[in-house]
N, C-alpha and C. Protein backbone atom coordinates (compact mmCIF):
# COMPACT_ATOMS: atom_id res chain seq x y z
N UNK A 1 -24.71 108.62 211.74
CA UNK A 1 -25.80 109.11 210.95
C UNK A 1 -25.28 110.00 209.81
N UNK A 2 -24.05 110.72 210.27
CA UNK A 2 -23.91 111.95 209.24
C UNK A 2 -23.18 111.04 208.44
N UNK A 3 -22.27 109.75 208.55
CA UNK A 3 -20.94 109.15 208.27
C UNK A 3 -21.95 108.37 206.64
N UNK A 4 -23.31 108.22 207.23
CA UNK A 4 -24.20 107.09 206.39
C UNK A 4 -24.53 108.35 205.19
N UNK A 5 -25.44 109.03 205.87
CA UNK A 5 -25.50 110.16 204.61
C UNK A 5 -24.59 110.51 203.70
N UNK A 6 -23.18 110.91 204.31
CA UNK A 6 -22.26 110.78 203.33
C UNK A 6 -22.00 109.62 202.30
N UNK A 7 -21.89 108.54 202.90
CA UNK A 7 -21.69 107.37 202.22
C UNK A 7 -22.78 107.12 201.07
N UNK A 8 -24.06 107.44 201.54
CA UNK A 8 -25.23 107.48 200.29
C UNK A 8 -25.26 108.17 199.47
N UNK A 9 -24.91 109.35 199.47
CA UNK A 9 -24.22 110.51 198.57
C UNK A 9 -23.27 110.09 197.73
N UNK A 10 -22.32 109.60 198.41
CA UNK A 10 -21.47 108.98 197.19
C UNK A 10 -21.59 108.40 196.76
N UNK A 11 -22.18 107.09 196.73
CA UNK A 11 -23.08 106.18 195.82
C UNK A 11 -23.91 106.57 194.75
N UNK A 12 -24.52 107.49 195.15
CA UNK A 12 -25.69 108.00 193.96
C UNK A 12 -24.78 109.25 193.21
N UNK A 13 -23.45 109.56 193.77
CA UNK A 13 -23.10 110.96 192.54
C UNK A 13 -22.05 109.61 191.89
N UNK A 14 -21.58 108.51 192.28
CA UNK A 14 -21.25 107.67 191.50
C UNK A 14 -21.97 106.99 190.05
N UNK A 15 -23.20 106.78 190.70
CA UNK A 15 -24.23 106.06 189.79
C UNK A 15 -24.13 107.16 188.80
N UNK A 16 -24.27 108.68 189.61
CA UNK A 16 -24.49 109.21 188.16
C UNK A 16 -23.53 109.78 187.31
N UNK A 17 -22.59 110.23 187.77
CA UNK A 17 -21.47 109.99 187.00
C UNK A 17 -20.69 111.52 187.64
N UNK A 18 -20.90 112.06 188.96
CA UNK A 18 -20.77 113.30 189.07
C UNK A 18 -18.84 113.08 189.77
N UNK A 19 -18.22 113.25 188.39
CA UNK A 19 -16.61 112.94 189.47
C UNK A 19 -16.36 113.80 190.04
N UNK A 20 -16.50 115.42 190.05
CA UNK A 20 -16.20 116.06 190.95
C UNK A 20 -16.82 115.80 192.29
N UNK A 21 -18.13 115.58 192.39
CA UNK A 21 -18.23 115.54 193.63
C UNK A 21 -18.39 114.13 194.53
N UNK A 22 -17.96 113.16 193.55
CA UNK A 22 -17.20 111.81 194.33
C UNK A 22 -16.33 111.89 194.63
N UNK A 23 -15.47 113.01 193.91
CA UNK A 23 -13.74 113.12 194.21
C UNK A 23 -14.02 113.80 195.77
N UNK A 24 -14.91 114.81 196.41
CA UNK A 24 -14.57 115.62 197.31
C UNK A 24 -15.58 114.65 198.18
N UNK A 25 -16.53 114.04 198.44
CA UNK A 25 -17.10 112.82 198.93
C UNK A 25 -15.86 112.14 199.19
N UNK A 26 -15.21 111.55 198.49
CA UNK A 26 -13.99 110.49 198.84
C UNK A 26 -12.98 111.14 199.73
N UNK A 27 -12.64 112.71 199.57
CA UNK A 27 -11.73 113.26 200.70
C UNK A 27 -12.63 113.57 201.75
N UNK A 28 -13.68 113.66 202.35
CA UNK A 28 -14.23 114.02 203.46
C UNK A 28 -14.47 112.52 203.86
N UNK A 29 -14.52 111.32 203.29
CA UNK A 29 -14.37 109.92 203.90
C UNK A 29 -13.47 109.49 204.29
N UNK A 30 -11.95 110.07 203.66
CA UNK A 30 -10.83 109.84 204.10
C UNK A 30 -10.03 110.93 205.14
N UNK A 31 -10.64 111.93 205.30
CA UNK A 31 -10.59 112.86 206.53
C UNK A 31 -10.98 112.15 207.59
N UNK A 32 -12.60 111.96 207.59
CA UNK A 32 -13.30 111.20 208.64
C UNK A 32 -12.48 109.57 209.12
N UNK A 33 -11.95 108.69 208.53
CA UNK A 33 -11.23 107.54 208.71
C UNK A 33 -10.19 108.41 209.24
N UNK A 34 -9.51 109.12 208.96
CA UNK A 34 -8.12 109.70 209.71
C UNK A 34 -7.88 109.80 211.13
N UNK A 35 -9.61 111.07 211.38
CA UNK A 35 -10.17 111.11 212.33
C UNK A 35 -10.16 109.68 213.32
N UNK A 36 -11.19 109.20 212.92
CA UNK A 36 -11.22 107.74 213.26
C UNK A 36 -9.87 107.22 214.02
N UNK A 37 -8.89 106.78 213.00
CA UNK A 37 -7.75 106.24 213.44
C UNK A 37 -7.03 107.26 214.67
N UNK A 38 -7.30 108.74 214.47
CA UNK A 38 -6.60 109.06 215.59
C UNK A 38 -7.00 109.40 216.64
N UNK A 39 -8.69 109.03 217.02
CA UNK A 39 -9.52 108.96 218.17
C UNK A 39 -8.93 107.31 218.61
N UNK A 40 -8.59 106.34 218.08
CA UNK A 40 -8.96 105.22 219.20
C UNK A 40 -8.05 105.03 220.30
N UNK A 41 -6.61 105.65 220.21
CA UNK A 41 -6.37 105.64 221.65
C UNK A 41 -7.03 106.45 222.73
N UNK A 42 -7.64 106.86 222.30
CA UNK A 42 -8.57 107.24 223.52
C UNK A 42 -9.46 106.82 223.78
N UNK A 43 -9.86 105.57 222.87
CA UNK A 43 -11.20 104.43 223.35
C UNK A 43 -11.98 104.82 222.38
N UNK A 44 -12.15 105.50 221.32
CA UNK A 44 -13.31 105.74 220.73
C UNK A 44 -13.00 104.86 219.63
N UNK A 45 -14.10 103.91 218.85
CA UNK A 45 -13.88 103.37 217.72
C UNK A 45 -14.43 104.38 216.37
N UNK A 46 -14.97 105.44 216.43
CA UNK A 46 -15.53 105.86 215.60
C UNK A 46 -15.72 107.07 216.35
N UNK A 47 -15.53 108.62 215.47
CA UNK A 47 -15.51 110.18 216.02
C UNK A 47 -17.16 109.78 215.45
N UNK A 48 -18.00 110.99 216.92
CA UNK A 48 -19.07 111.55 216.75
C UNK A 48 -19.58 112.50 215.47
N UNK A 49 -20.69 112.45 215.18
CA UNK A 49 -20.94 113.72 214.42
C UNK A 49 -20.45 114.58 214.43
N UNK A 50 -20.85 115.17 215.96
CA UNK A 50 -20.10 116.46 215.94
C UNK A 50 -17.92 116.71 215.54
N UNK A 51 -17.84 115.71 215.93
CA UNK A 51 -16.42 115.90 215.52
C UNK A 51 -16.08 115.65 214.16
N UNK A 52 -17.36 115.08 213.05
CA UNK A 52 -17.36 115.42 211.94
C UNK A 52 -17.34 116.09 211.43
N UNK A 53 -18.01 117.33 211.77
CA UNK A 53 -18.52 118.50 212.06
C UNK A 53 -17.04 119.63 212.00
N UNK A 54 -16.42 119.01 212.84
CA UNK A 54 -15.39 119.88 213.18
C UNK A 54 -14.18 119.20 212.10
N UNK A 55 -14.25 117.88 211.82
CA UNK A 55 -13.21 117.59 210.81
C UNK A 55 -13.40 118.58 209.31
N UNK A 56 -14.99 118.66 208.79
CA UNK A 56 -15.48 118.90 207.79
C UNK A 56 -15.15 120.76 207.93
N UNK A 57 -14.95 121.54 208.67
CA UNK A 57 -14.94 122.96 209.39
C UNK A 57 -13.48 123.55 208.99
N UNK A 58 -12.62 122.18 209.17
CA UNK A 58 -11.51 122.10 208.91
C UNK A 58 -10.59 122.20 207.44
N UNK A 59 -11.81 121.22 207.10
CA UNK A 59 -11.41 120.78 205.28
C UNK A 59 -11.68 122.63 204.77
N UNK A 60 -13.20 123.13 204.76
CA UNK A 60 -13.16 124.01 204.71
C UNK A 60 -12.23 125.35 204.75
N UNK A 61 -11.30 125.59 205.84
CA UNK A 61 -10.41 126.30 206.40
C UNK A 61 -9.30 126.01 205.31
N UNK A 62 -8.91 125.00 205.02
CA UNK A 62 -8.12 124.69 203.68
C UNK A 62 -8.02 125.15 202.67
N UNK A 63 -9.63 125.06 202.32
CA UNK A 63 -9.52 124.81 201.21
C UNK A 63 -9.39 126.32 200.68
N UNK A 64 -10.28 127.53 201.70
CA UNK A 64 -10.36 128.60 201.66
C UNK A 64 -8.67 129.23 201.50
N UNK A 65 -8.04 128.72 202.59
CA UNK A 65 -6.73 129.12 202.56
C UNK A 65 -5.84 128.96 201.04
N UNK A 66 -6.23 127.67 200.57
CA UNK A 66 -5.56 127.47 198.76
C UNK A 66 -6.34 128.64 198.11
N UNK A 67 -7.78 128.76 198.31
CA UNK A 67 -7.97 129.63 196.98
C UNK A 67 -7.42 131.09 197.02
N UNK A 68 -6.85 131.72 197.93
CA UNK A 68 -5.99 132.75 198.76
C UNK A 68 -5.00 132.96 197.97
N UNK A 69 -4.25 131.34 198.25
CA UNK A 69 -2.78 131.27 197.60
C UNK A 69 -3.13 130.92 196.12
N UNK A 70 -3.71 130.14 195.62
CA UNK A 70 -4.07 130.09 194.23
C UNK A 70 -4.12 131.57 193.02
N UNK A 71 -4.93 132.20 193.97
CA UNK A 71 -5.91 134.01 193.41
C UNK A 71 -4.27 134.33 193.56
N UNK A 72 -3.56 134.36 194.41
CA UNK A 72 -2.71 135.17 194.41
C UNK A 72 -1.21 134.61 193.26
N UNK A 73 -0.96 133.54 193.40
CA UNK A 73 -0.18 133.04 192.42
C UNK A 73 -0.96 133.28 190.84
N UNK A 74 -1.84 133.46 190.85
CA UNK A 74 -2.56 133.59 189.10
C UNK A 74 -2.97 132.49 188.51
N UNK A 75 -3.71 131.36 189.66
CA UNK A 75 -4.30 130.14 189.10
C UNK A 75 -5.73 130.27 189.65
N UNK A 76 -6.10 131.04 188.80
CA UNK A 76 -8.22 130.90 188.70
C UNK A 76 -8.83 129.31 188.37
N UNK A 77 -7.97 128.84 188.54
CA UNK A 77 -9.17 127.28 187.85
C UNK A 77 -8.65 126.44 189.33
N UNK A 78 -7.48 126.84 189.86
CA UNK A 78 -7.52 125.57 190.51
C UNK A 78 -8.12 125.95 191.97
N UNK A 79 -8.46 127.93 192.15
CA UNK A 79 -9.30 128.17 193.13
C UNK A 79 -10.71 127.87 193.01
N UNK A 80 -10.32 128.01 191.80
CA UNK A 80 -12.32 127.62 190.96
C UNK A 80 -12.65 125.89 191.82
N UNK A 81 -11.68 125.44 191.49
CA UNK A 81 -11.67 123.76 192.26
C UNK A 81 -11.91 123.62 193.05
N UNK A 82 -11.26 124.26 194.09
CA UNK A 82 -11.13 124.59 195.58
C UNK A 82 -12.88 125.20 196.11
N UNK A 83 -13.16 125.87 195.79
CA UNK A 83 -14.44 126.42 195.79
C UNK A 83 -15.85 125.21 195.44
N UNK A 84 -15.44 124.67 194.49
CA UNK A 84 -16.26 123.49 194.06
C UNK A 84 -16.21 123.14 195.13
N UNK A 85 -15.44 122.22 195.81
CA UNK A 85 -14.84 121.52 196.88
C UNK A 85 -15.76 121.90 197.80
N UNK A 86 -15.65 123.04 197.93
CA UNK A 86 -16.26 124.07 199.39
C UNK A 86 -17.61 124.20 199.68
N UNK A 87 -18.67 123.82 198.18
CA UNK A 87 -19.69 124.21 198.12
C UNK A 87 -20.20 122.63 198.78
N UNK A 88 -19.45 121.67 198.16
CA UNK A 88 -19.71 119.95 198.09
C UNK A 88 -19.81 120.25 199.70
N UNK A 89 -19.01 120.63 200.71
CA UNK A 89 -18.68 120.19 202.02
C UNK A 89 -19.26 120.84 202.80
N UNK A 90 -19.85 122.11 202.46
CA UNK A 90 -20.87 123.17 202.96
C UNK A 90 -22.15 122.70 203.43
N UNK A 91 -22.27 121.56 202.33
CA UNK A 91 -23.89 121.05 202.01
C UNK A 91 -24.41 120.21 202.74
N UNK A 92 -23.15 119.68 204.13
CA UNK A 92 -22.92 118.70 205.03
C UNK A 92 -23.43 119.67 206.46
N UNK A 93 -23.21 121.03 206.13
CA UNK A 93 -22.50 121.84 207.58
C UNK A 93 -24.11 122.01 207.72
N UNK A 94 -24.27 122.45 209.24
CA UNK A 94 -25.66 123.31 209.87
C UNK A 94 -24.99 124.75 209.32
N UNK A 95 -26.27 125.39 209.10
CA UNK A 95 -26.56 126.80 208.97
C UNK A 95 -25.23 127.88 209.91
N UNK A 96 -24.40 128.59 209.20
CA UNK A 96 -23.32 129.44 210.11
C UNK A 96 -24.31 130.87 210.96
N UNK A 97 -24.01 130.83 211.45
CA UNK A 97 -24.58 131.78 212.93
C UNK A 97 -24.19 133.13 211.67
N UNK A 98 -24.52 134.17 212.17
CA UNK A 98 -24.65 135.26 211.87
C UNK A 98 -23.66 136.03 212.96
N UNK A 99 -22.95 136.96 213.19
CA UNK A 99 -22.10 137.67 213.92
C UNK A 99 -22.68 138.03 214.61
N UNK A 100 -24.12 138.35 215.03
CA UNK A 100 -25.19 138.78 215.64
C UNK A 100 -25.21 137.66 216.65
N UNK A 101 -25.72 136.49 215.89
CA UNK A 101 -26.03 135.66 216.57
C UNK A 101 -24.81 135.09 217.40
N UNK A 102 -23.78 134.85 216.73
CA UNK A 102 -22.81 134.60 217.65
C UNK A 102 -22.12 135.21 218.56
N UNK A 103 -22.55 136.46 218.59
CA UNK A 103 -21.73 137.10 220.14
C UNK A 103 -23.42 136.99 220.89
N UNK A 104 -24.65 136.81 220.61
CA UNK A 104 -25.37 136.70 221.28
C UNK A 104 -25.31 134.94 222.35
N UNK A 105 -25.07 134.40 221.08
CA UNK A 105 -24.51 132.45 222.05
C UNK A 105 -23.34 132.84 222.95
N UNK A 106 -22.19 133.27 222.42
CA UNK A 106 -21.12 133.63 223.48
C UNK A 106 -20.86 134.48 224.39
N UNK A 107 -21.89 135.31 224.58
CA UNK A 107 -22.45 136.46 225.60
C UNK A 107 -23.14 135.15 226.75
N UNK A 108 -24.17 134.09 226.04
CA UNK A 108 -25.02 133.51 226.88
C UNK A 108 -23.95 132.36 227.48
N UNK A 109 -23.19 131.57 226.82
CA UNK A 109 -22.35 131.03 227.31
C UNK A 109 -21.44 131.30 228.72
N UNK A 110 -21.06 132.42 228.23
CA UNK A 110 -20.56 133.57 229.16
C UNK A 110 -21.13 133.49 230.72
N UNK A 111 -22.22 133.77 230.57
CA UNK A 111 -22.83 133.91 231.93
C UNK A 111 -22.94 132.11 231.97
N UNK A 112 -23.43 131.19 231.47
CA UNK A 112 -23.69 129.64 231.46
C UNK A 112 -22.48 129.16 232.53
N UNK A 113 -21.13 129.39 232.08
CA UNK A 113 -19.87 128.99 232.82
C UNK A 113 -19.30 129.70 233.90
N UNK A 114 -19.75 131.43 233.73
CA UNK A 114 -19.79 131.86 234.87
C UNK A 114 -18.37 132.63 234.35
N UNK A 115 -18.18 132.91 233.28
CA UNK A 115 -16.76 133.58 233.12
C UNK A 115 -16.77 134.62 233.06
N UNK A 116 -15.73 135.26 233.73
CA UNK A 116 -15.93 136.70 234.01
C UNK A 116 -13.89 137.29 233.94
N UNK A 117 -12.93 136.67 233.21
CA UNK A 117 -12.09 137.13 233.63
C UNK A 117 -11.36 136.47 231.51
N UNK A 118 -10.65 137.18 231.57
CA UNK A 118 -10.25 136.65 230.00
C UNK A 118 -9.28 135.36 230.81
N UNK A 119 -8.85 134.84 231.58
CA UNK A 119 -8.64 133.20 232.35
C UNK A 119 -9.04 132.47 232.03
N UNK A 120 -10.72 132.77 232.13
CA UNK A 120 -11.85 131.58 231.64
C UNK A 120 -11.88 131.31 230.49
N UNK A 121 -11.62 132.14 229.20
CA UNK A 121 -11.80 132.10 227.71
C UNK A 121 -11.29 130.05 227.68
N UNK A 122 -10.95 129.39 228.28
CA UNK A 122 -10.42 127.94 228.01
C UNK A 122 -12.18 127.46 228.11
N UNK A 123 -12.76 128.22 229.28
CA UNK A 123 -14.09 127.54 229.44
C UNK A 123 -14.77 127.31 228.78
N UNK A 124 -15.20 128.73 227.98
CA UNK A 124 -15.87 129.01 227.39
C UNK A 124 -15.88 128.60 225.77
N UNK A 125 -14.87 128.65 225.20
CA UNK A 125 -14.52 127.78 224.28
C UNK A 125 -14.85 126.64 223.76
N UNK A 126 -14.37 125.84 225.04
CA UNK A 126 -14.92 124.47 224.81
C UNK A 126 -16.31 124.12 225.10
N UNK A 127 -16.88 125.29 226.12
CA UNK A 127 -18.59 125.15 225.84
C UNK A 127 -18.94 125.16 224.60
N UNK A 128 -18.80 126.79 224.25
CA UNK A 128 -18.48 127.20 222.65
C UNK A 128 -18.49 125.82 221.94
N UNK A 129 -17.52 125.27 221.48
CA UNK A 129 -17.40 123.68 220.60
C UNK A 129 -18.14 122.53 221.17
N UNK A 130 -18.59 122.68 222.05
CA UNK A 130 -19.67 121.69 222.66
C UNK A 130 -21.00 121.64 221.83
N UNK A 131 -21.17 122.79 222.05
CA UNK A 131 -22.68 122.92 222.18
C UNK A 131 -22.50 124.26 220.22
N UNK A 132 -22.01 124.44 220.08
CA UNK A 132 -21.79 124.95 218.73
C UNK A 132 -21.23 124.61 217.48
N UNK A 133 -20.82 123.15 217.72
CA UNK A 133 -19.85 122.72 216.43
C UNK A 133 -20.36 122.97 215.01
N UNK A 134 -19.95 123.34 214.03
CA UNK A 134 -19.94 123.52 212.67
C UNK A 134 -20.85 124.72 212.47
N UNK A 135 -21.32 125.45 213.64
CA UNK A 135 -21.91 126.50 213.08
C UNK A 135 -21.30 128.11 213.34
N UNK A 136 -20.50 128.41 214.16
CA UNK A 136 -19.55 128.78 214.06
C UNK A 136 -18.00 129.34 213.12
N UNK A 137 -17.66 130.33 213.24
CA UNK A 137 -15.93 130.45 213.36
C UNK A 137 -15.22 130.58 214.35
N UNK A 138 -14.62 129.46 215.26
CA UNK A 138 -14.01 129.15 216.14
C UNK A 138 -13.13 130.99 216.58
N UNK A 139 -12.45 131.04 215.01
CA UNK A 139 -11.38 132.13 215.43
C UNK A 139 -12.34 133.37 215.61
N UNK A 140 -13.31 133.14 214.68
CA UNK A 140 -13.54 134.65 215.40
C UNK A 140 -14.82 135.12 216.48
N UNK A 141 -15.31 133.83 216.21
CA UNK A 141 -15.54 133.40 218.37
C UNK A 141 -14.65 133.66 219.37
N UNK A 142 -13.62 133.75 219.31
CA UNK A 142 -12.03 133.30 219.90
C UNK A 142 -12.11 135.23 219.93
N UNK A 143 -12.12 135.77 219.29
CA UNK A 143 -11.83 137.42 219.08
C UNK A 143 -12.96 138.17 220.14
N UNK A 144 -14.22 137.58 219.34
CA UNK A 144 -15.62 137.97 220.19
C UNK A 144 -15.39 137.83 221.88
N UNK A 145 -14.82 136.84 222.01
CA UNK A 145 -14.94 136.38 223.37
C UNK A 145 -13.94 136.94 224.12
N UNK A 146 -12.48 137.14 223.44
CA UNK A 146 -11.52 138.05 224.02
C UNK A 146 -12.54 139.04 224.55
N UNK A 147 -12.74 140.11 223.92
CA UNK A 147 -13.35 141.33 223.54
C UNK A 147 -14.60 141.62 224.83
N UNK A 148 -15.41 140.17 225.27
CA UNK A 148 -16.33 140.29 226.06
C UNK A 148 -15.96 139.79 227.44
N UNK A 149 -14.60 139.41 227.51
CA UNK A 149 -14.15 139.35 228.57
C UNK A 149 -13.26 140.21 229.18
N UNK A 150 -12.96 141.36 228.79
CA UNK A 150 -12.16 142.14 229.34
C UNK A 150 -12.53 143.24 230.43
């Protein structure tokens, strides 16, 4: 479903002539095929949404990381790019939790799996990415959850 939306998107910023954001359409299609190819030994012919979700979470994490190194080397246009990029792939994601909200899901999680020892943090996690993909920051879920397990 999400794989089609994308694909219609790029069609119509084609028609209209939008190359930046066919160019970043065409890398989140070729992320997702990557994906793809490196799910089928495990039987899957095609990653879920949600692991779209998490490919697209990813691109993100990137791209953020270049405009870092960009700002800091003294190239404003090609973070400016990077950012373009970010806004294109954003527009894919569910709504990001609020810090509020997310130690309130990983508080509830918490009790859901029954974790009570920073041991469990493996549990909880992957509940966490279960049931939370793309709305989230993994890492600083990952901090929150240290923090509430001690």
């Amino acid at each position: 479903m999400m794989r089609d939306k994308i694909n219609d998107d790029l069609k119509a910023a084609m028609k209209a002539g939008d190359k930046d954001r066919v160019g970043t359409l065409r890398l989140i299609n070729s992320a997702i095929k990557s994906a793809d190819i490196e799910a089928r030994p495990s039987g899957k012919d095609k990653i879920t949404d949600a692991d779209i979700l998490s490919v697209m979470a990813k691109m993100i994490k990137q791209r953020r990381d270049s405009i870092e190194q960009f700002t800091a080397g003294g190239r404003p246009e090609l973070a400016a790019k990077e950012a373009a990029e970010i806004a294109v792939i954003e527009a894919y994601m569910p709504k990001q939790m609020s810090e509020a909200e997310a130690k309130a899901a990983i508080a509830a999680i918490i009790k859901e799996v029954g974790a009570a020892e920073p041991k469990d943090m493996g549990k909880v996690m992957a509940a966490l990415k279960a049931k939370y993909a793309g709305q989230m920051d993994f890492g600083k879920a990952s901090a929150i959850t240290k923090g509430l397990l001690k």
